[in-house]
Protein backbone atom coordinates (compact mmCIF):
# COMPACT_ATOMS: atom_id res chain seq x y z
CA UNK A 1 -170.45 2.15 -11.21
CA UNK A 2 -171.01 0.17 -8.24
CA UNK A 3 -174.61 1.89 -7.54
CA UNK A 4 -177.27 0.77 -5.56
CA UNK A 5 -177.62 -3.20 -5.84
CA UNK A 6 -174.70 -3.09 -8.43
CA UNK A 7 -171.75 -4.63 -7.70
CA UNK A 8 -168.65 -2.34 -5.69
CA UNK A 9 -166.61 -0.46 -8.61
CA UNK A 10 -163.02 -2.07 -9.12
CA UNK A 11 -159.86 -0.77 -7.18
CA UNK A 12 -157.81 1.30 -8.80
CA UNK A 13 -154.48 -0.39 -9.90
CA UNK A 14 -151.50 -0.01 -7.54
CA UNK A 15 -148.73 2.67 -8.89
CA UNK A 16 -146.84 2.12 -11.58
CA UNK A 17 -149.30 -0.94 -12.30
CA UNK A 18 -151.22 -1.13 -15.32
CA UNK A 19 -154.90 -2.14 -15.26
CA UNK A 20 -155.12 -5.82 -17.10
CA UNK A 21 -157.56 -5.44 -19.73
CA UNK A 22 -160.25 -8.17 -20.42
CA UNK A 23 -160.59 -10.38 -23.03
CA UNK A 24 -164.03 -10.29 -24.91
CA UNK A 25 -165.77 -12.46 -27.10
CA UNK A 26 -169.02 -11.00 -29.10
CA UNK A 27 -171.98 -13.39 -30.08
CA UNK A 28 -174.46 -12.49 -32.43
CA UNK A 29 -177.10 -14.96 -33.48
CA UNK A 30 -178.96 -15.36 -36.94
CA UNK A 31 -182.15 -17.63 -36.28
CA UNK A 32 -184.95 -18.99 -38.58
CA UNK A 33 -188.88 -17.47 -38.45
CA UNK A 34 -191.68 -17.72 -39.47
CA UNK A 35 -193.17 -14.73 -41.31
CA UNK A 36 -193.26 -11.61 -39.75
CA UNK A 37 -192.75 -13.09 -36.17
CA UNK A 38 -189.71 -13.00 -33.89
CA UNK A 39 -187.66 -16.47 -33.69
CA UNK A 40 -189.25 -18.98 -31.36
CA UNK A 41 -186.26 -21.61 -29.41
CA UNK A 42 -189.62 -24.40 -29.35
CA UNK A 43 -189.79 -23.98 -33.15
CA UNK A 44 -187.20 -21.85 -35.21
CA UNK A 45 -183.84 -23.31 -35.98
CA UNK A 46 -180.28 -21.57 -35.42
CA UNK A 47 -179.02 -20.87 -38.70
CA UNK A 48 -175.93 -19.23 -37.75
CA UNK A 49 -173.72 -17.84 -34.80
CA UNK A 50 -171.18 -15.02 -35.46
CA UNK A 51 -168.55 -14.65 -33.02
CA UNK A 52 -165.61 -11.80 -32.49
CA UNK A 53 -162.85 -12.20 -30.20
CA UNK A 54 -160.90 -9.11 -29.02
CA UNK A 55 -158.19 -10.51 -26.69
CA UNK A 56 -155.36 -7.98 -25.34
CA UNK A 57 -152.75 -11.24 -25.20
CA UNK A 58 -152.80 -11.57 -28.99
CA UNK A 59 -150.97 -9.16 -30.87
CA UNK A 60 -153.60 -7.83 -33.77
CA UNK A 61 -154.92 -4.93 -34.58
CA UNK A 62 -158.70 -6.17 -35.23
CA UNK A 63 -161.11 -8.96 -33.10
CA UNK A 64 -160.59 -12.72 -34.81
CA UNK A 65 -163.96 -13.46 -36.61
CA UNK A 66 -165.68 -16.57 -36.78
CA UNK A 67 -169.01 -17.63 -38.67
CA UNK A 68 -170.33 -20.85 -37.36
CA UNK A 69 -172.98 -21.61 -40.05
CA UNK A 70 -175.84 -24.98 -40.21
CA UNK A 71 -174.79 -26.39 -44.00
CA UNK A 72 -178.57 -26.77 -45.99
CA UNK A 73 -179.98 -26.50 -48.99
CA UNK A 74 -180.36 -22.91 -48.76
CA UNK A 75 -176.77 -22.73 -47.65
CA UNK A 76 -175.50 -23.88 -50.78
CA UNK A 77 -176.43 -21.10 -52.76
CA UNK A 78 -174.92 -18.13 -50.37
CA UNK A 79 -172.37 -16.81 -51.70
CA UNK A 80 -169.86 -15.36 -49.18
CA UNK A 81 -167.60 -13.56 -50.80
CA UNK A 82 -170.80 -10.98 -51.70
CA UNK A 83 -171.58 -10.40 -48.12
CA UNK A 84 -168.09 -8.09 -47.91
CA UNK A 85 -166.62 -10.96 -45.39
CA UNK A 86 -162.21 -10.36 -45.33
CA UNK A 87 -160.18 -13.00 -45.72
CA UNK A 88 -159.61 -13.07 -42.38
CA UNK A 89 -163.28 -14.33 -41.19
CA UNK A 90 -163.40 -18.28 -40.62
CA UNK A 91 -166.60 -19.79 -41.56
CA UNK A 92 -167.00 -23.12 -39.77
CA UNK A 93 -169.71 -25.35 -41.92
CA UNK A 94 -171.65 -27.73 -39.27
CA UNK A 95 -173.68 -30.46 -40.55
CA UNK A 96 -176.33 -29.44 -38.46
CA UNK A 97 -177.77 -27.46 -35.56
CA UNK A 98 -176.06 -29.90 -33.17
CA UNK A 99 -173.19 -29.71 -34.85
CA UNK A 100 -173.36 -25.86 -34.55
CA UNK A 101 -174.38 -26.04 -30.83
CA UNK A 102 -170.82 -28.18 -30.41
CA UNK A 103 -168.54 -25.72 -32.31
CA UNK A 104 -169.90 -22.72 -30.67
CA UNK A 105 -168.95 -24.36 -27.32
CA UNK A 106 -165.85 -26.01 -28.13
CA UNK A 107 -164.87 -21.86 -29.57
CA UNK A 108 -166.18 -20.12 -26.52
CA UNK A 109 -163.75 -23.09 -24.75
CA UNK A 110 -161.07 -22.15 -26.75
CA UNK A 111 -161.27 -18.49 -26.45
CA UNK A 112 -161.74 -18.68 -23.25
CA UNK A 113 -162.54 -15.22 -22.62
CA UNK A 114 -162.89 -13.00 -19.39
CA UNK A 115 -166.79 -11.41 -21.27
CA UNK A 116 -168.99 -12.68 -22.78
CA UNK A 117 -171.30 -9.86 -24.76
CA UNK A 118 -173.86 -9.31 -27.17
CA UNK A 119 -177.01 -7.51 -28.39
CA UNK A 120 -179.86 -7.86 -25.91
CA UNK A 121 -178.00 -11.08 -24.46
CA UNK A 122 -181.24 -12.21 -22.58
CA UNK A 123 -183.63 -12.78 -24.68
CA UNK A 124 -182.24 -11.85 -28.36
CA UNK A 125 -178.73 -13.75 -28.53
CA UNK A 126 -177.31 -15.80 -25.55
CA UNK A 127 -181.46 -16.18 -24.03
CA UNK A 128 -181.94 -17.66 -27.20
CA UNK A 129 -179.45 -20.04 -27.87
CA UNK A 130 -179.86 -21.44 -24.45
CA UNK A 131 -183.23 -22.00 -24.89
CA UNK A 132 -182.97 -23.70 -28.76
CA UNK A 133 -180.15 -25.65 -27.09
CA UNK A 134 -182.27 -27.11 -24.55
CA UNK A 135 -184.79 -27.95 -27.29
CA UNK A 136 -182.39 -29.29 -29.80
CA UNK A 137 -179.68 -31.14 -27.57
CA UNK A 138 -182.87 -33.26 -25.45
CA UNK A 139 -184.66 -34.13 -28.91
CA UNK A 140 -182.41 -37.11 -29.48
């Protein structure tokens, strides 16, 4: 905490204060390929975004889960129910990768949370939306 180049570590909360904790919203991202290789933003497609809010203001006991998935061909054969998803999970169709592009911002806008994480968020989740994003959103 707070090491060399790192940011100072946080103050401690005043007595008898409690220390606010943070909203958090979790992104994982399912992307098209090609083969064996990794996902490319020039070429492979967002197929699907997974997002999990944990959020200290609403009273539950797990995060709220939302699927934001790109509606294909391919789509209409998965079945959901055998992936184990509760009852509890939305799944937002989008009629296509702009359309998924809009819901995932218009959620992170509603969430609105205090972090923003996921799983190597540089180049494997958030890296690689932004990038597909620019490709898709300046195509048309």
């Amino acid at each position: 905490r707070g090491g060399a180049g790192g940011p100072p570590p946080l103050p401690p909360p005043a007595a008898g204060e409690e220390q606010p904790r943070p909203s958090v919203l979790s992104v994982e991202v399912l992307a098209a390929c090609r083969g064996t290789l990794l996902p490319d933003p020039a070429q492979d497609a967002v197929l699907a975004v997974a997002i999990a809010l944990q959020d200290p203001r609403v009273e539950t006991p797990h995060a709220a889960v939302r699927l934001l998935l790109v509606r294909d061909d391919s789509c209409e054969r998965l079945a959901l129910p055998r992936l184990g998803l509760e009852d509890s999970v939305l799944c937002d169709w989008c009629g296509s990768e702009r359309g998924l592009f809009r819901a995932f911002i218009s959620a992170v806008h509603e969430a609105d949370p205090d972090l923003l994480v996921g799983f190597e968020v540089q180049g494997a989740s958030l890296g690689f939306l932004a990038d597909r994003y620019r490709v898709v959103m300046d195509d048309g």
